[in-house]
Every structure is written in C-alpha cells, then in structure tokens.
PDB file of N, CA and C in Angstrom:
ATOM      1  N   UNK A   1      57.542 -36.953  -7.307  1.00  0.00           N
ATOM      2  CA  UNK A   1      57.280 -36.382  -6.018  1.00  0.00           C
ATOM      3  C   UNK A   1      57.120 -37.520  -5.011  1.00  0.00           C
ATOM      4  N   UNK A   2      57.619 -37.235  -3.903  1.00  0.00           N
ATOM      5  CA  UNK A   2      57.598 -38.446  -2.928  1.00  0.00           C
ATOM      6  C   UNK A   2      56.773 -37.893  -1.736  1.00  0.00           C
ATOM      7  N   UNK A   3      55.537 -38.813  -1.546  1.00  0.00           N
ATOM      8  CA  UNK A   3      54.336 -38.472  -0.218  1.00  0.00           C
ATOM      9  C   UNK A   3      54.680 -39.459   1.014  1.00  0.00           C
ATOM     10  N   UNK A   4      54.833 -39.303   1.714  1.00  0.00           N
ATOM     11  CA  UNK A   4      55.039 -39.929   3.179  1.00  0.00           C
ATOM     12  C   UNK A   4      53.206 -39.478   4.233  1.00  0.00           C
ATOM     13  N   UNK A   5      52.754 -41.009   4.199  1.00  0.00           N
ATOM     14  CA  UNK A   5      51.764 -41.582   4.801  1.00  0.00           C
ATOM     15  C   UNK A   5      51.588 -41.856   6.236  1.00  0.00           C
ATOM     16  N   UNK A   6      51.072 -41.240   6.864  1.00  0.00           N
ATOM     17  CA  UNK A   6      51.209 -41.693   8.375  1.00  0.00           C
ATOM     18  C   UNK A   6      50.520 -42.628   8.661  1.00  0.00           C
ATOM     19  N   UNK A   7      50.347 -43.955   8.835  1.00  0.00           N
ATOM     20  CA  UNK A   7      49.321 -44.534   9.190  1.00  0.00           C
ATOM     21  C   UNK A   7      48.712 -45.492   7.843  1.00  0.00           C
ATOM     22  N   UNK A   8      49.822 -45.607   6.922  1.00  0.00           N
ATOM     23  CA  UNK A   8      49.104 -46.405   6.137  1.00  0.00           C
ATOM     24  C   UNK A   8      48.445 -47.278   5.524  1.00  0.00           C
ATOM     25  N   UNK A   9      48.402 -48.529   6.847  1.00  0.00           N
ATOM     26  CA  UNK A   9      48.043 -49.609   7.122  1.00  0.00           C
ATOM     27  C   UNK A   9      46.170 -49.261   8.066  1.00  0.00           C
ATOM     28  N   UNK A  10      45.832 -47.986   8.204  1.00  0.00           N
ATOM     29  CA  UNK A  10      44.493 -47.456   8.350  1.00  0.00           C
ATOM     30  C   UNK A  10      43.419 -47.416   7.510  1.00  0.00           C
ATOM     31  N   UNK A  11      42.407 -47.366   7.895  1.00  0.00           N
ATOM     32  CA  UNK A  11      41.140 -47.183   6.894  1.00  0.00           C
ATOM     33  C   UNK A  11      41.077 -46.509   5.683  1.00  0.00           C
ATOM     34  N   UNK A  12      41.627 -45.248   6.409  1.00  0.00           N
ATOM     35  CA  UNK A  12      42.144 -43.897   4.984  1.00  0.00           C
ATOM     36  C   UNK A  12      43.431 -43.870   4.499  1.00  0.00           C
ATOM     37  N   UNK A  13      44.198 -44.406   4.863  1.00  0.00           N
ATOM     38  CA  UNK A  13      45.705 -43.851   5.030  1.00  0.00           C
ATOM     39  C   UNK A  13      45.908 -45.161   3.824  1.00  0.00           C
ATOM     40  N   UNK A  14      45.391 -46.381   3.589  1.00  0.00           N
ATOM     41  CA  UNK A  14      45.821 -47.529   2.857  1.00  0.00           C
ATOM     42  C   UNK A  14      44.960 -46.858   1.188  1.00  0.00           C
ATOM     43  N   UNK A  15      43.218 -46.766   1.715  1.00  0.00           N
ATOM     44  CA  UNK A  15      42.739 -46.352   0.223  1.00  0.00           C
ATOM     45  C   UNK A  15      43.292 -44.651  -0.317  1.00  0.00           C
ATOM     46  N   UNK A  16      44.044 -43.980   0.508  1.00  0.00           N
ATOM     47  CA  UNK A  16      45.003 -42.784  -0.055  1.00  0.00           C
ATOM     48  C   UNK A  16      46.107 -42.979  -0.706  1.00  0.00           C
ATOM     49  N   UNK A  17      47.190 -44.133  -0.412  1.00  0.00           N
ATOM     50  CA  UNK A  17      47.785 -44.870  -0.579  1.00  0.00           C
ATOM     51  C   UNK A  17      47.515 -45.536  -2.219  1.00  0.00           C
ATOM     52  N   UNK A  18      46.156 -46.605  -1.924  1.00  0.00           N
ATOM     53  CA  UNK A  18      46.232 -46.872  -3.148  1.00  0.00           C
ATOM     54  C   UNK A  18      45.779 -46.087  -4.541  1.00  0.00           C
ATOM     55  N   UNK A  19      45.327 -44.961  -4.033  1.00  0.00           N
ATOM     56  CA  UNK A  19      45.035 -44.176  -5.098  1.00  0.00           C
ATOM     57  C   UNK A  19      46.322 -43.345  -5.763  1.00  0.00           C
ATOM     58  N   UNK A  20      47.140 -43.075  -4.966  1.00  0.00           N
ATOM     59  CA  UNK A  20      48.305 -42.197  -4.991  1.00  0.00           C
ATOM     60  C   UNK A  20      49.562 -42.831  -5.788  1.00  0.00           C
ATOM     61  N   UNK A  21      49.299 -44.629  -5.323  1.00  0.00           N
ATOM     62  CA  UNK A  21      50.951 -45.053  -5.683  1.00  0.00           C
ATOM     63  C   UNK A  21      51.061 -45.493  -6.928  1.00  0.00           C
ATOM     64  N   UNK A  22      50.182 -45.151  -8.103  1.00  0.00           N
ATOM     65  CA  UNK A  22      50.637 -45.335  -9.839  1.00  0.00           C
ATOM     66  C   UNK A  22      51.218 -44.269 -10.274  1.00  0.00           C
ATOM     67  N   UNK A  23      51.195 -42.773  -9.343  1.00  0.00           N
ATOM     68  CA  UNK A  23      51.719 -41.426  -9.965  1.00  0.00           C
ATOM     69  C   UNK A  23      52.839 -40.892  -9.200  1.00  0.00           C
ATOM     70  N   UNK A  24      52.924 -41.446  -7.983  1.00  0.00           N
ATOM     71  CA  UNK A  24      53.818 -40.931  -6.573  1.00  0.00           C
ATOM     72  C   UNK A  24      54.801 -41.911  -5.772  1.00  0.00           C
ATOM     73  N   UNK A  25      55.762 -41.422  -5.587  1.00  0.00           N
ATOM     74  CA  UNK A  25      56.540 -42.219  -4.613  1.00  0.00           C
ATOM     75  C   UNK A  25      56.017 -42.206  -3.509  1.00  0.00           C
ATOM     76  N   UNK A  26      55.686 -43.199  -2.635  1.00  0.00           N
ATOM     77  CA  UNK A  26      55.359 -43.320  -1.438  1.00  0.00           C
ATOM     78  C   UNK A  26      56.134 -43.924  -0.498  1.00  0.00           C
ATOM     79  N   UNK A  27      56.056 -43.219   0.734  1.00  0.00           N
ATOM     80  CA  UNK A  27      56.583 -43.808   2.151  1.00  0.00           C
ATOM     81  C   UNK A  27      55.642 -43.468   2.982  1.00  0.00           C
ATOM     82  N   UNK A  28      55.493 -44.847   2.961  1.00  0.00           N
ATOM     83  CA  UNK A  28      54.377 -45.039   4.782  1.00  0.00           C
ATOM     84  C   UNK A  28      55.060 -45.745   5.604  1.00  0.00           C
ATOM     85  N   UNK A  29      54.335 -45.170   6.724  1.00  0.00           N
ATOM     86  CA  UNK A  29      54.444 -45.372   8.376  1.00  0.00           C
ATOM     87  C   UNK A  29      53.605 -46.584   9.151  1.00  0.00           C
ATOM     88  N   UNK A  30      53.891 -47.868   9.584  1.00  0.00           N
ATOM     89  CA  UNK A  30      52.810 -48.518  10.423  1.00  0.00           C
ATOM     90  C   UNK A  30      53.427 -48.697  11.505  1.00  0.00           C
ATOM     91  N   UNK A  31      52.959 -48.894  12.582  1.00  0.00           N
ATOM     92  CA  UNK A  31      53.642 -49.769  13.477  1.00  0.00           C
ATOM     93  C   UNK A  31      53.125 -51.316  13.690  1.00  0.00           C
ATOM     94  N   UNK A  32      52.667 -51.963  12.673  1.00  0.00           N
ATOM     95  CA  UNK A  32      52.731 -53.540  12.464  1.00  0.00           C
ATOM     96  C   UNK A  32      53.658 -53.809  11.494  1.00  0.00           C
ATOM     97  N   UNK A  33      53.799 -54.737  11.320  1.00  0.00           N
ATOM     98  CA  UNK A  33      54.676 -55.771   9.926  1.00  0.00           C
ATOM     99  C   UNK A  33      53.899 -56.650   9.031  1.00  0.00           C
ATOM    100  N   UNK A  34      53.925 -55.512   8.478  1.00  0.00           N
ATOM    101  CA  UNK A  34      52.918 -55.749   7.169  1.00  0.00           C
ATOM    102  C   UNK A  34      53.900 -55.629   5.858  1.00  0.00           C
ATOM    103  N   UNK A  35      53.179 -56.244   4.486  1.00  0.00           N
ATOM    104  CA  UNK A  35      53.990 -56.084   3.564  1.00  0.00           C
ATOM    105  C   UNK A  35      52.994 -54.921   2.571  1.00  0.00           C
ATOM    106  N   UNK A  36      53.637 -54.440   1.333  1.00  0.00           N
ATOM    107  CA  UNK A  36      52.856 -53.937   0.412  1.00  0.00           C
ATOM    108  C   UNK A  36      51.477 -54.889  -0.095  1.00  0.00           C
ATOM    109  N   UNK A  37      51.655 -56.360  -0.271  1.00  0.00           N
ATOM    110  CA  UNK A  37      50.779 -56.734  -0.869  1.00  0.00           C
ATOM    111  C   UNK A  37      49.306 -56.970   0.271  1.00  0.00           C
ATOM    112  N   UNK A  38      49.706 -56.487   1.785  1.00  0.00           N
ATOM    113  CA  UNK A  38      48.379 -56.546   2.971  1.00  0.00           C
ATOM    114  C   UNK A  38      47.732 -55.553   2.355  1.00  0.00           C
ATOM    115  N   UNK A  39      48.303 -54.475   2.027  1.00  0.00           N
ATOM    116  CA  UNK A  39      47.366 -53.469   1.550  1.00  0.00           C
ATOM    117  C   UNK A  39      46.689 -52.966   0.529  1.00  0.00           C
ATOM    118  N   UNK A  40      47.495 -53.811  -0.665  1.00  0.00           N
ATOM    119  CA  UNK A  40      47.453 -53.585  -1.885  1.00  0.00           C
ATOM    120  C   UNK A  40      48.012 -52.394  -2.952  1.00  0.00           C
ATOM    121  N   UNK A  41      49.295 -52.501  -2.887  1.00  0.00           N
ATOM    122  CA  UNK A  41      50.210 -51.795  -2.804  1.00  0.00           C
ATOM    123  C   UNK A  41      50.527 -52.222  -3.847  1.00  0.00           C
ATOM    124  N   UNK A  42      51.846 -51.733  -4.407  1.00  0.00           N
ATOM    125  CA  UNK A  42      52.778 -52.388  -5.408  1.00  0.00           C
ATOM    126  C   UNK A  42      53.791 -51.800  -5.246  1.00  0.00           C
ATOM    127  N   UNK A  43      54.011 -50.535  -5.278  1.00  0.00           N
ATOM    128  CA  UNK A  43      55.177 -49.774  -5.323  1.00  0.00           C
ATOM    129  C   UNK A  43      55.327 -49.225  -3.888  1.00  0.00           C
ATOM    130  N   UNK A  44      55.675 -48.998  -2.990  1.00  0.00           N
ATOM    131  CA  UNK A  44      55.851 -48.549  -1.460  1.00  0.00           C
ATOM    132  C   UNK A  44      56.825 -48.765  -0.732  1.00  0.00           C
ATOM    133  N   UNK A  45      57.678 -47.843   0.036  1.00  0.00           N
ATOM    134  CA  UNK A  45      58.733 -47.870   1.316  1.00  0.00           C
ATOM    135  C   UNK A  45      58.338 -48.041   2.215  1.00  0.00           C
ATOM    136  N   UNK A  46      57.975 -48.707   2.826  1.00  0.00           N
ATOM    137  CA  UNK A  46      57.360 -48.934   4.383  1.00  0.00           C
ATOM    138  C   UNK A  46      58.122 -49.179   5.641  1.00  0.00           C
ATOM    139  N   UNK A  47      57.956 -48.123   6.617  1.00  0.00           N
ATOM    140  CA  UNK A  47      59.097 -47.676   7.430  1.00  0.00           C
ATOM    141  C   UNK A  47      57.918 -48.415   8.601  1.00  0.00           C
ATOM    142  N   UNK A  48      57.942 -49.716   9.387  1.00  0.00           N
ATOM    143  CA  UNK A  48      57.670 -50.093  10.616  1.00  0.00           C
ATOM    144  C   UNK A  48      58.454 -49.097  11.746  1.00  0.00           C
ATOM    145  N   UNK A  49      57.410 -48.479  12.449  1.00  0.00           N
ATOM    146  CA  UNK A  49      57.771 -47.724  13.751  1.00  0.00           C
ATOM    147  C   UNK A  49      56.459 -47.147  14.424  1.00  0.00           C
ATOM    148  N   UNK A  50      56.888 -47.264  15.493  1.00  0.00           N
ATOM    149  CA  UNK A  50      55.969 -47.120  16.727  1.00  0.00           C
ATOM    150  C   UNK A  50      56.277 -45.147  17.092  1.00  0.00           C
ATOM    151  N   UNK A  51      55.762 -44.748  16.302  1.00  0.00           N
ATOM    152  CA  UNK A  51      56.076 -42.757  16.536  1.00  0.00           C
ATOM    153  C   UNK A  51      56.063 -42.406  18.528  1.00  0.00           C
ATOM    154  N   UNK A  52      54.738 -43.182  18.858  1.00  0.00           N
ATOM    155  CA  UNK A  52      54.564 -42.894  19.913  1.00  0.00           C
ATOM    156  C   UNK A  52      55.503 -43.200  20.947  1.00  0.00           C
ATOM    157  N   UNK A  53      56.098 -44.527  20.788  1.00  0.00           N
ATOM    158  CA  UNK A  53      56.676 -45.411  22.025  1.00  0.00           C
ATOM    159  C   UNK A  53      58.497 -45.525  21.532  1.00  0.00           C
ATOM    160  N   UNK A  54      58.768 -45.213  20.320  1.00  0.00           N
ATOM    161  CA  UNK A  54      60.254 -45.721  19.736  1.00  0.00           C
ATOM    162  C   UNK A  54      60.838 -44.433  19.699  1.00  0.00           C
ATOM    163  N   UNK A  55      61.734 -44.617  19.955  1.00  0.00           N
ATOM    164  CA  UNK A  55      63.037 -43.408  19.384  1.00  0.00           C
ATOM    165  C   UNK A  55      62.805 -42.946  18.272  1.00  0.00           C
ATOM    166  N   UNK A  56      62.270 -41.490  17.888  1.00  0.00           N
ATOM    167  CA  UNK A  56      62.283 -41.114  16.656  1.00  0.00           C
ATOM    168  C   UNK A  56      63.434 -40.218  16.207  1.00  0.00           C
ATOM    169  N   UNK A  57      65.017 -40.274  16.915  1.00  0.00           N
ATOM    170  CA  UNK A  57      66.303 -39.835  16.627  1.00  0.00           C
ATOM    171  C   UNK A  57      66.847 -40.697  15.806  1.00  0.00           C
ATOM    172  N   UNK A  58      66.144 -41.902  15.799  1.00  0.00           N
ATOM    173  CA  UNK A  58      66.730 -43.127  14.743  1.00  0.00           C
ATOM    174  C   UNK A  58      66.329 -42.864  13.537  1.00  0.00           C
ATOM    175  N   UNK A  59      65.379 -42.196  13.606  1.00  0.00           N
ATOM    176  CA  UNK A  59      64.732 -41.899  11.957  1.00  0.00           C
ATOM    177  C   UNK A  59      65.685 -41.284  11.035  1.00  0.00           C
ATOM    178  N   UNK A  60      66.413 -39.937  11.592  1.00  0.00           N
ATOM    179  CA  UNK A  60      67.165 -39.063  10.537  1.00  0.00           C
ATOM    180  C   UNK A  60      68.776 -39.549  10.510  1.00  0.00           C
TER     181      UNK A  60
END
C-alpha cells in the first residue's frame, strides 16, 4: 500500500513517517530539500514542492 504524507519534513508528519515506512510505501511532500536520511527515513519518495506557491498541473 502506498501513503502519501503532506508535510513530512514536520513535527508529526516525519514521526508518522517513521513509524509507517518498514510496512508502507511512502511519498512525502516538503517544500525544502531535504534527503531521507534529515528525517530518518530509509525507504521514501520525496516530492520537493511548494503546494501553495508552485504549479500543481505539474504534478499529474
């Protein structure tokens, strides 16, 4: 099953994250440039974008 994270570079959104990504595919959302290992990650897609301010027609 694949979970998509809004915000996963956040308070909640990183320790949801790390609880989730030994059983789940994950894709999170930041708008910094960060890698998996800032958060403590291992397995993760991490899509850099700004939801608020960027084109979100580029997404699909």
């Amino acid at each position: 099953m694949k979970i998509l994270i809004l915000g996963i570079d956040g308070m909640i959104g990183h320790k949801i994250a790390q609880s989730l990504s030994e059983d789940f595919i994950l894709i999170g959302s930041t708008r910094k440039n960060i890698s998996n290992s800032d958060i403590g990650i291992k397995n993760c897609n991490l899509i850099t974008h700004n939801f608020i301010t960027d084109n979100t027609s580029t997404l699909l």
